[in-house]
C-alpha atoms as a PDB file:
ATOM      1  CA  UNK A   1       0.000   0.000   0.000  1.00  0.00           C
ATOM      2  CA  UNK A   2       1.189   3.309  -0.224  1.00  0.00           C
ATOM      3  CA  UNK A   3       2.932   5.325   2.482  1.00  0.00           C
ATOM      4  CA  UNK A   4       3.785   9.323   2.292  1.00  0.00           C
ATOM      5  CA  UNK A   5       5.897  10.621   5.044  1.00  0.00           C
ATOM      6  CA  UNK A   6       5.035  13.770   5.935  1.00  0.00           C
ATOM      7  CA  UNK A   7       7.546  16.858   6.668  1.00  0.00           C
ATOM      8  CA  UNK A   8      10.740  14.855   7.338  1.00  0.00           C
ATOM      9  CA  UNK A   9      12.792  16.655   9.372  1.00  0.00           C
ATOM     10  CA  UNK A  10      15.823  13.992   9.824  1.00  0.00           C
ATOM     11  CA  UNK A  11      18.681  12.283   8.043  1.00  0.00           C
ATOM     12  CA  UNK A  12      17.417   9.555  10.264  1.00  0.00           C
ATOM     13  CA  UNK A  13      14.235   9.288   8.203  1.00  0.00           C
ATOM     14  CA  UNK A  14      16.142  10.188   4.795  1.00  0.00           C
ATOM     15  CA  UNK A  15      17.960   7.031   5.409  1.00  0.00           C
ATOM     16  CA  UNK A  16      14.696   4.676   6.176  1.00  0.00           C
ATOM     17  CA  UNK A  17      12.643   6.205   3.410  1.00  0.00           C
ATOM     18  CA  UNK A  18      15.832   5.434   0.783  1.00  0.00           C
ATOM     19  CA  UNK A  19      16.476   1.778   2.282  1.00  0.00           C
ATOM     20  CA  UNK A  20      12.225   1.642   1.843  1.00  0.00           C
ATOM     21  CA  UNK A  21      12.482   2.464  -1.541  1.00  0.00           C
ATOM     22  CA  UNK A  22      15.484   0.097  -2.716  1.00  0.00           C
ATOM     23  CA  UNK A  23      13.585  -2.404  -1.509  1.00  0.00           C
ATOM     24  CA  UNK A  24      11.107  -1.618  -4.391  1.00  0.00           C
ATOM     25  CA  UNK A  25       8.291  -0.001  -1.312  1.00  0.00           C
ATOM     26  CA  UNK A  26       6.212   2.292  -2.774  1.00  0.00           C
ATOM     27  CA  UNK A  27       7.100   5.302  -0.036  1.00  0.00           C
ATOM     28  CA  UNK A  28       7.314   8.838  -0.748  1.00  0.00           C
ATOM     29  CA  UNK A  29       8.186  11.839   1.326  1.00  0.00           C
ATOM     30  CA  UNK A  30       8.368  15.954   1.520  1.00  0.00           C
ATOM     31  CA  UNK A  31      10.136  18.223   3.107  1.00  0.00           C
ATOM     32  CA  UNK A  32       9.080  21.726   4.584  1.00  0.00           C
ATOM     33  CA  UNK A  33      10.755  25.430   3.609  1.00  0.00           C
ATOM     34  CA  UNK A  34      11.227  25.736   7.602  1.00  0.00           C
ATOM     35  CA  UNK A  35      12.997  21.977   7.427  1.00  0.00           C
ATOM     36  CA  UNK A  36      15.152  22.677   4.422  1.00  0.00           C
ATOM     37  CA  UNK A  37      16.315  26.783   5.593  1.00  0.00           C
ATOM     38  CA  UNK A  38      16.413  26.497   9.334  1.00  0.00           C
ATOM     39  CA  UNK A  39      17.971  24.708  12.104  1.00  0.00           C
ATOM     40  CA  UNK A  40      18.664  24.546  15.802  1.00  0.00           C
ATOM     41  CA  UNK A  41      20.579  27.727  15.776  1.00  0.00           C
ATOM     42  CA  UNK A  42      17.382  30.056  14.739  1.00  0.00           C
ATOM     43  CA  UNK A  43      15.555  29.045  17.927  1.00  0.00           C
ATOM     44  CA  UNK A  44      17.317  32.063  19.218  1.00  0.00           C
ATOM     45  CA  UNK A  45      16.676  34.378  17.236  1.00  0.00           C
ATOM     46  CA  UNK A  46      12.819  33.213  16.187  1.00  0.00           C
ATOM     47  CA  UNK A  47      11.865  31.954  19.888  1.00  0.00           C
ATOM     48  CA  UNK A  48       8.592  30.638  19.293  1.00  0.00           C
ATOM     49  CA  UNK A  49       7.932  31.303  16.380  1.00  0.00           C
ATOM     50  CA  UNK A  50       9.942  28.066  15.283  1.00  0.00           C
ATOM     51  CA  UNK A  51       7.949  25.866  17.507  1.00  0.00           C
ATOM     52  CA  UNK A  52       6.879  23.664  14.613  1.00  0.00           C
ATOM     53  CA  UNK A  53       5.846  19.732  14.284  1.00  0.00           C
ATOM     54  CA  UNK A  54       8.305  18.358  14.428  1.00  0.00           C
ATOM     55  CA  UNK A  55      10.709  20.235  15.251  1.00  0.00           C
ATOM     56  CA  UNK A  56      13.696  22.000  13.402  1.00  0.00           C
ATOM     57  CA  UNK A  57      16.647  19.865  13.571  1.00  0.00           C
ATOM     58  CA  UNK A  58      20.523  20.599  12.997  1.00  0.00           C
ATOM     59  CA  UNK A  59      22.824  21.455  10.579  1.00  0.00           C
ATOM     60  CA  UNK A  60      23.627  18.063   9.619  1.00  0.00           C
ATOM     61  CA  UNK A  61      19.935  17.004   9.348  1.00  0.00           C
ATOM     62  CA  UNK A  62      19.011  20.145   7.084  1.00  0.00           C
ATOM     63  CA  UNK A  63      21.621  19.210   4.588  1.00  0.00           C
ATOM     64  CA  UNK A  64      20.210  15.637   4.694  1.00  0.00           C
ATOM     65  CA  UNK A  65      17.007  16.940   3.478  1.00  0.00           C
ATOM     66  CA  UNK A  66      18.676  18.723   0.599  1.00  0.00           C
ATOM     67  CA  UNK A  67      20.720  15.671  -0.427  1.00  0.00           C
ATOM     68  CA  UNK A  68      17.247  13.573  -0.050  1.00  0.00           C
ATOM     69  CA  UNK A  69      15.701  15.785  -2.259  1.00  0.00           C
ATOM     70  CA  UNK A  70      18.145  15.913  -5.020  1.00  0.00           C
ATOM     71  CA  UNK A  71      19.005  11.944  -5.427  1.00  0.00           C
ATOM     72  CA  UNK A  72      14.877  11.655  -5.595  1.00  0.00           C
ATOM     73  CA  UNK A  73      14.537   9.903  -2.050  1.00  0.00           C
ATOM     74  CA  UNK A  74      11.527  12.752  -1.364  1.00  0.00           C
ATOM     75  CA  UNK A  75       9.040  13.637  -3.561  1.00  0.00           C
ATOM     76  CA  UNK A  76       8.100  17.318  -2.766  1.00  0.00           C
ATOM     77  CA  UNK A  77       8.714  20.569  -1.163  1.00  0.00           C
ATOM     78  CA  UNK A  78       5.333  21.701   1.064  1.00  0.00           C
ATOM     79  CA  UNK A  79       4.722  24.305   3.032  1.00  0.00           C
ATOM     80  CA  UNK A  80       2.384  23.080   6.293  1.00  0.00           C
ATOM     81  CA  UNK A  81       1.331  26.377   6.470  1.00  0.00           C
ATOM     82  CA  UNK A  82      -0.012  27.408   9.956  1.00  0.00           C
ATOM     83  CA  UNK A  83      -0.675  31.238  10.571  1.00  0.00           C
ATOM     84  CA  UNK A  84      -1.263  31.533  14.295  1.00  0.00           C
ATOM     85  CA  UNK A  85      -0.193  35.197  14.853  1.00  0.00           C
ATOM     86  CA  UNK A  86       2.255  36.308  17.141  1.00  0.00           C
ATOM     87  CA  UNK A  87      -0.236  37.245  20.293  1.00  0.00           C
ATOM     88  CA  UNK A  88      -1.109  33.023  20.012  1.00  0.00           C
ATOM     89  CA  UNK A  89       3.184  31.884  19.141  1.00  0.00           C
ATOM     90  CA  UNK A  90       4.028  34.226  22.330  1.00  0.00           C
ATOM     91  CA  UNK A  91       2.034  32.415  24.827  1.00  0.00           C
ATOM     92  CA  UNK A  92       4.702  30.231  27.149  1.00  0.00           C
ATOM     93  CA  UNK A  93       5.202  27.066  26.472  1.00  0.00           C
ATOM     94  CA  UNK A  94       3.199  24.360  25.998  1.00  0.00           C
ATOM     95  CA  UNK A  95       0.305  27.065  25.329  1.00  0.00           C
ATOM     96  CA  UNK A  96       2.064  28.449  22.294  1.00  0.00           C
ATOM     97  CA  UNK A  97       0.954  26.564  19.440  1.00  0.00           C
ATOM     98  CA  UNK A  98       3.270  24.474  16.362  1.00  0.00           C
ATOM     99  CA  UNK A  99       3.837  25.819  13.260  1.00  0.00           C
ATOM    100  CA  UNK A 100       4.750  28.932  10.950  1.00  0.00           C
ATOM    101  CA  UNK A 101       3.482  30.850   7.926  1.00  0.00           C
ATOM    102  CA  UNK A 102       5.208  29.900   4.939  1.00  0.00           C
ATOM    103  CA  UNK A 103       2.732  29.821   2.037  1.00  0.00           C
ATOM    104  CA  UNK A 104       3.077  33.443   0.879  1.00  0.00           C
ATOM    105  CA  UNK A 105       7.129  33.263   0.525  1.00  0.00           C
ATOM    106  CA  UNK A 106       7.507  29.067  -0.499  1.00  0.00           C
ATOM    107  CA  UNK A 107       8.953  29.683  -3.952  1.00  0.00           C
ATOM    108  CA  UNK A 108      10.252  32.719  -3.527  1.00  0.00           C
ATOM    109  CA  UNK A 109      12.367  30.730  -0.612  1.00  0.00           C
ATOM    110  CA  UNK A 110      13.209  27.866  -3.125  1.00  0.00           C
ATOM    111  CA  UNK A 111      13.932  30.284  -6.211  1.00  0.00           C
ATOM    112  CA  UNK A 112      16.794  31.724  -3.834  1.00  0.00           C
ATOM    113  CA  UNK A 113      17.995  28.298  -3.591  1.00  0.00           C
ATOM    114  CA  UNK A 114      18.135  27.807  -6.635  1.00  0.00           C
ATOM    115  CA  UNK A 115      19.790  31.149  -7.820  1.00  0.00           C
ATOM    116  CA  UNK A 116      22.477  30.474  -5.250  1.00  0.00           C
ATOM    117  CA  UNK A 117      23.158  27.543  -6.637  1.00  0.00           C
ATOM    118  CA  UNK A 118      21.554  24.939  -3.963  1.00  0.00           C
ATOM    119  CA  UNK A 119      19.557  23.663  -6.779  1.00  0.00           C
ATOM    120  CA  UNK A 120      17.974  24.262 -10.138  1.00  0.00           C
ATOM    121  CA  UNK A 121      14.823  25.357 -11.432  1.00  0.00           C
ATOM    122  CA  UNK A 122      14.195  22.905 -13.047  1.00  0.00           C
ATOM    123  CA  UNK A 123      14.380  20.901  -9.535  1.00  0.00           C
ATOM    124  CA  UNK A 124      12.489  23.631  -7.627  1.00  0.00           C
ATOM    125  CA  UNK A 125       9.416  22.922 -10.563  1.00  0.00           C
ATOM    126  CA  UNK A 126       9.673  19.407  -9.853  1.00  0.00           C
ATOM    127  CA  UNK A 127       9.403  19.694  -6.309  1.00  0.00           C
ATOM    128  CA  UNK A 128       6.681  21.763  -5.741  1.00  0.00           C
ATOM    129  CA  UNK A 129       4.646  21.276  -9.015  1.00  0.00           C
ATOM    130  CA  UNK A 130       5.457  17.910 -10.780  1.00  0.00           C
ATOM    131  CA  UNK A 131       6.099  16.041  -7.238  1.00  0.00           C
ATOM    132  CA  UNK A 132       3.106  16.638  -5.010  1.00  0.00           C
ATOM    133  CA  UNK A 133       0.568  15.805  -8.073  1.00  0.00           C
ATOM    134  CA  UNK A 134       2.405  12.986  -8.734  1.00  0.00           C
ATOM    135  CA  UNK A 135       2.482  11.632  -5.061  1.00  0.00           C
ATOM    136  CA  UNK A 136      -0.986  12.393  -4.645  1.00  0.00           C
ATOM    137  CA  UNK A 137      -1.996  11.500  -7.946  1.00  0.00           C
ATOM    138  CA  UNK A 138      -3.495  14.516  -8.875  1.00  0.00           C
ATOM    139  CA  UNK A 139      -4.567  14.259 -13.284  1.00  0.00           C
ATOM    140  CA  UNK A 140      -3.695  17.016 -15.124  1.00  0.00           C
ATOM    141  CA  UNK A 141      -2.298  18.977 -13.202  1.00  0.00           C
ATOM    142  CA  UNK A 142       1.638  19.501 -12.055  1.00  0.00           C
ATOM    143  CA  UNK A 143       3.222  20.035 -15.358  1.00  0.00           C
ATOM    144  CA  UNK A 144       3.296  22.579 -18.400  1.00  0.00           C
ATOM    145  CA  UNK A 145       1.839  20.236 -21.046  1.00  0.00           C
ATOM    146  CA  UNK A 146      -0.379  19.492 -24.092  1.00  0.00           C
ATOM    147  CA  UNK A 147      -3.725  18.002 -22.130  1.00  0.00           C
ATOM    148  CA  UNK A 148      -2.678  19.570 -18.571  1.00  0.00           C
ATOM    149  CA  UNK A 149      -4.954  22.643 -16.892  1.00  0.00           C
ATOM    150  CA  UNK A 150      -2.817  25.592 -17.634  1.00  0.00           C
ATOM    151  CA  UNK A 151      -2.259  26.408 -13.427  1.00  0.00           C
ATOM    152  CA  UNK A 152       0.832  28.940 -14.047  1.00  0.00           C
ATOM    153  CA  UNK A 153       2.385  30.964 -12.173  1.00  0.00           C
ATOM    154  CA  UNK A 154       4.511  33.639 -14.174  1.00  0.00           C
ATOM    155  CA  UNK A 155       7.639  35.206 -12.292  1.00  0.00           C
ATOM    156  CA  UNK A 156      10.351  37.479 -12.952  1.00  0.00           C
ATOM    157  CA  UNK A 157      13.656  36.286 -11.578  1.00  0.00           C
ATOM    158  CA  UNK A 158      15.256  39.384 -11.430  1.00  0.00           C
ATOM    159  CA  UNK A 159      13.080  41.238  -9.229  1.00  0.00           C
ATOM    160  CA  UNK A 160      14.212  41.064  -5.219  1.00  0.00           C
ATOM    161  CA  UNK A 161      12.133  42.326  -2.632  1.00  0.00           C
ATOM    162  CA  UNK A 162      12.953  42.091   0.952  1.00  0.00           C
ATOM    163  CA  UNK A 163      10.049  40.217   3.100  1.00  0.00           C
ATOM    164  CA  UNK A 164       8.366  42.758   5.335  1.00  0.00           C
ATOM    165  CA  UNK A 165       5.808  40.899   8.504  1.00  0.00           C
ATOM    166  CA  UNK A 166       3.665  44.041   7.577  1.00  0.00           C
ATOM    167  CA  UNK A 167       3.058  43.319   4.218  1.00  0.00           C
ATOM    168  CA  UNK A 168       2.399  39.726   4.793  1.00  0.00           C
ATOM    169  CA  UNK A 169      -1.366  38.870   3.016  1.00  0.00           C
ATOM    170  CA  UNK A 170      -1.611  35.659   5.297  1.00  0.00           C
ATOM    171  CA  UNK A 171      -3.843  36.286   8.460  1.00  0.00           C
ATOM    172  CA  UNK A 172      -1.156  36.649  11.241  1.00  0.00           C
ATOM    173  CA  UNK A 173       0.869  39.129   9.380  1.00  0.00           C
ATOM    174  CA  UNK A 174       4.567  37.836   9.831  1.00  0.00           C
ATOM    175  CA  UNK A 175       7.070  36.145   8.426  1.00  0.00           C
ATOM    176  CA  UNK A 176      10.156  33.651  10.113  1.00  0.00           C
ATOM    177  CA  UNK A 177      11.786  35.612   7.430  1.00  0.00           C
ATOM    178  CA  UNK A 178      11.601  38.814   7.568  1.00  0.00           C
ATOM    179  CA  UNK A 179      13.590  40.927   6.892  1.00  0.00           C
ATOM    180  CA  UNK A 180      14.917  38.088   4.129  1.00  0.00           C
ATOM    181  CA  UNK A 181      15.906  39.969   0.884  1.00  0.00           C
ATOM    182  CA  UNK A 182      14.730  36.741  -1.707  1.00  0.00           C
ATOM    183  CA  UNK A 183      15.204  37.158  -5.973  1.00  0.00           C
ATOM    184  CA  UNK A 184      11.922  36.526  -7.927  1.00  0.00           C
ATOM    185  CA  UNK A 185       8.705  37.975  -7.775  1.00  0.00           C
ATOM    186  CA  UNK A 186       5.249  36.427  -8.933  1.00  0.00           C
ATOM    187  CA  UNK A 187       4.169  38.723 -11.974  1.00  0.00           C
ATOM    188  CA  UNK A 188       0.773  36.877 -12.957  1.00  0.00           C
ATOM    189  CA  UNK A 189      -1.206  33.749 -11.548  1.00  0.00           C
ATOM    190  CA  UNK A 190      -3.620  31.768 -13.954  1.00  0.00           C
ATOM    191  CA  UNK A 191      -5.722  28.938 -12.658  1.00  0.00           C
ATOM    192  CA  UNK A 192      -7.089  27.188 -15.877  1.00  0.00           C
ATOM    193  CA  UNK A 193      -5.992  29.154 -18.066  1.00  0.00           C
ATOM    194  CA  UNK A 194      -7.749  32.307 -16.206  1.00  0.00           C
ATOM    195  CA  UNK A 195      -5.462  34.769 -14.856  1.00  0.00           C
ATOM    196  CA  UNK A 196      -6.479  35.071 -10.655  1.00  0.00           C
ATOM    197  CA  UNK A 197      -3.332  37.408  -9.622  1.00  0.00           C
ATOM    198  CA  UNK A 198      -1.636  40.373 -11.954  1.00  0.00           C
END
C-alpha cells in the first residue's frame, strides 16, 4: 500500500525512506521550507515562532534533506502552512501553538535556492509542481503540457524584494523571514488558463 511521510525533518528518516524504496516499497516523502532553511541555531533568534511539528533539527539534518531531495529519495517541497499570529506563538510554552506561515514566501524561498546555486529550477518545478501531483496522484495537473490545466504561475527572476511581517497577506501578518531579501517575484497567476493574480 502506499505510504507518504510527511515533513521529514531527519537524516534519520532520509535514510529509512531510501532503504524503503530500494527495496522496491512504494514510499514517498516531503520536506518543509522551515525543514530545508532552518535549524537549531534560529531558535534564538525566532523563539517561538519556530515551535513547529516536528521540530527543526541541525545542521547536519538540514543538509540531509537537501541531499534527499536531489538523489529523488523525497518527492516534494510543502509548506504546512499554519498562521497563528504572534499574540497566540508568544504564549509560554506548551500554550504556544506548532507551526509557521510559509505559504506566501515558499517559492520565492526555493527560487533563492536555486539562484544560489543549492539547486535548479528545473528541480524547484519538480518539487513543488510535478512532485506533489504525482504523489498524490493529482490528473492534469503539475506540469506545463499538451492536455494539462494551464495552473501557471509567471515570475520574474530578477526582481528582489525584501520580506516585510507588515506586508504579509496571510492572516497573522509575519514572516520567520523577515527581513529576508529573496530574488523573484510572482508577476501573474492563472488557474485554468484564467489569470487570478496580476
Amino acid at each position: 500500500h502506499p505510504f507518504h511521510v510527511l515533513h521529514v525533518s531527519t537524516a534519520a528518516e532520509c535514510r529509512l525512506i531510501a532503504a524503503a524504496r530500494a527495496e522496491g516499497l512504494p514510499i514517498t516523502g516531503e520536506a518543509c521550507p522551515h525543514h530545508l532553511l532552518l535549524d537549531e541555531s534560529d531558535y534564538e533568534r525566532l523563539g517561538s515562532r519556530a515551535q513547529v511539528n516536528p521540530a527543526i533539527k541541525t545542521a547536519a539534518d538540514r543538509a540531509a534533506l537537501w541531499e534527499a531531495l536531489r538523489d529523488g529519495t523525497l518527492d516534494a517541497v510543502v509548506t504546512d502552512h499554519a498562521p497563528h499570529t504572534l499574540e497566540e506563538k508568544a504564549r509560554p510554552y506548551p500554550q504556544s501553538p506548532s507551526g509557521l506561515p510559509c505559504i506566501e514566501n515558499s517559492l520565492m524561498l526555493m527560487l533563492e535556492e536555486a539562484a544560489a546555486g543549492r539547486c535548479t529550477l528545473e528541480q524547484v518545478v519538480a518539487w513543488m509542481c510535478e512532485g506533489p501531483c504525482r504523489v498524490w496522484g493529482i490528473p492534469g495537473k503539475g506540469r506545463i503540457a499538451e492536455g494539462f490545466d494551464a495552473d501557471l504561475v509567471l515570475v520574474d527572476l530578477g526582481a528582489v524584494h525584501e520580506v516585510r511581517d507588515e506586508a504579509q497577506h496571510t492572516r497573522c501578518r509575519w514572516s520567520p523571514w523577515h527581513g529576508a531579501r529573496l530574488r523573484g517575484s510572482v508577476v501573474r497567476t492563472l488557474v485554468g488558463g484564467r489569470t487570478v493574480y496580476d
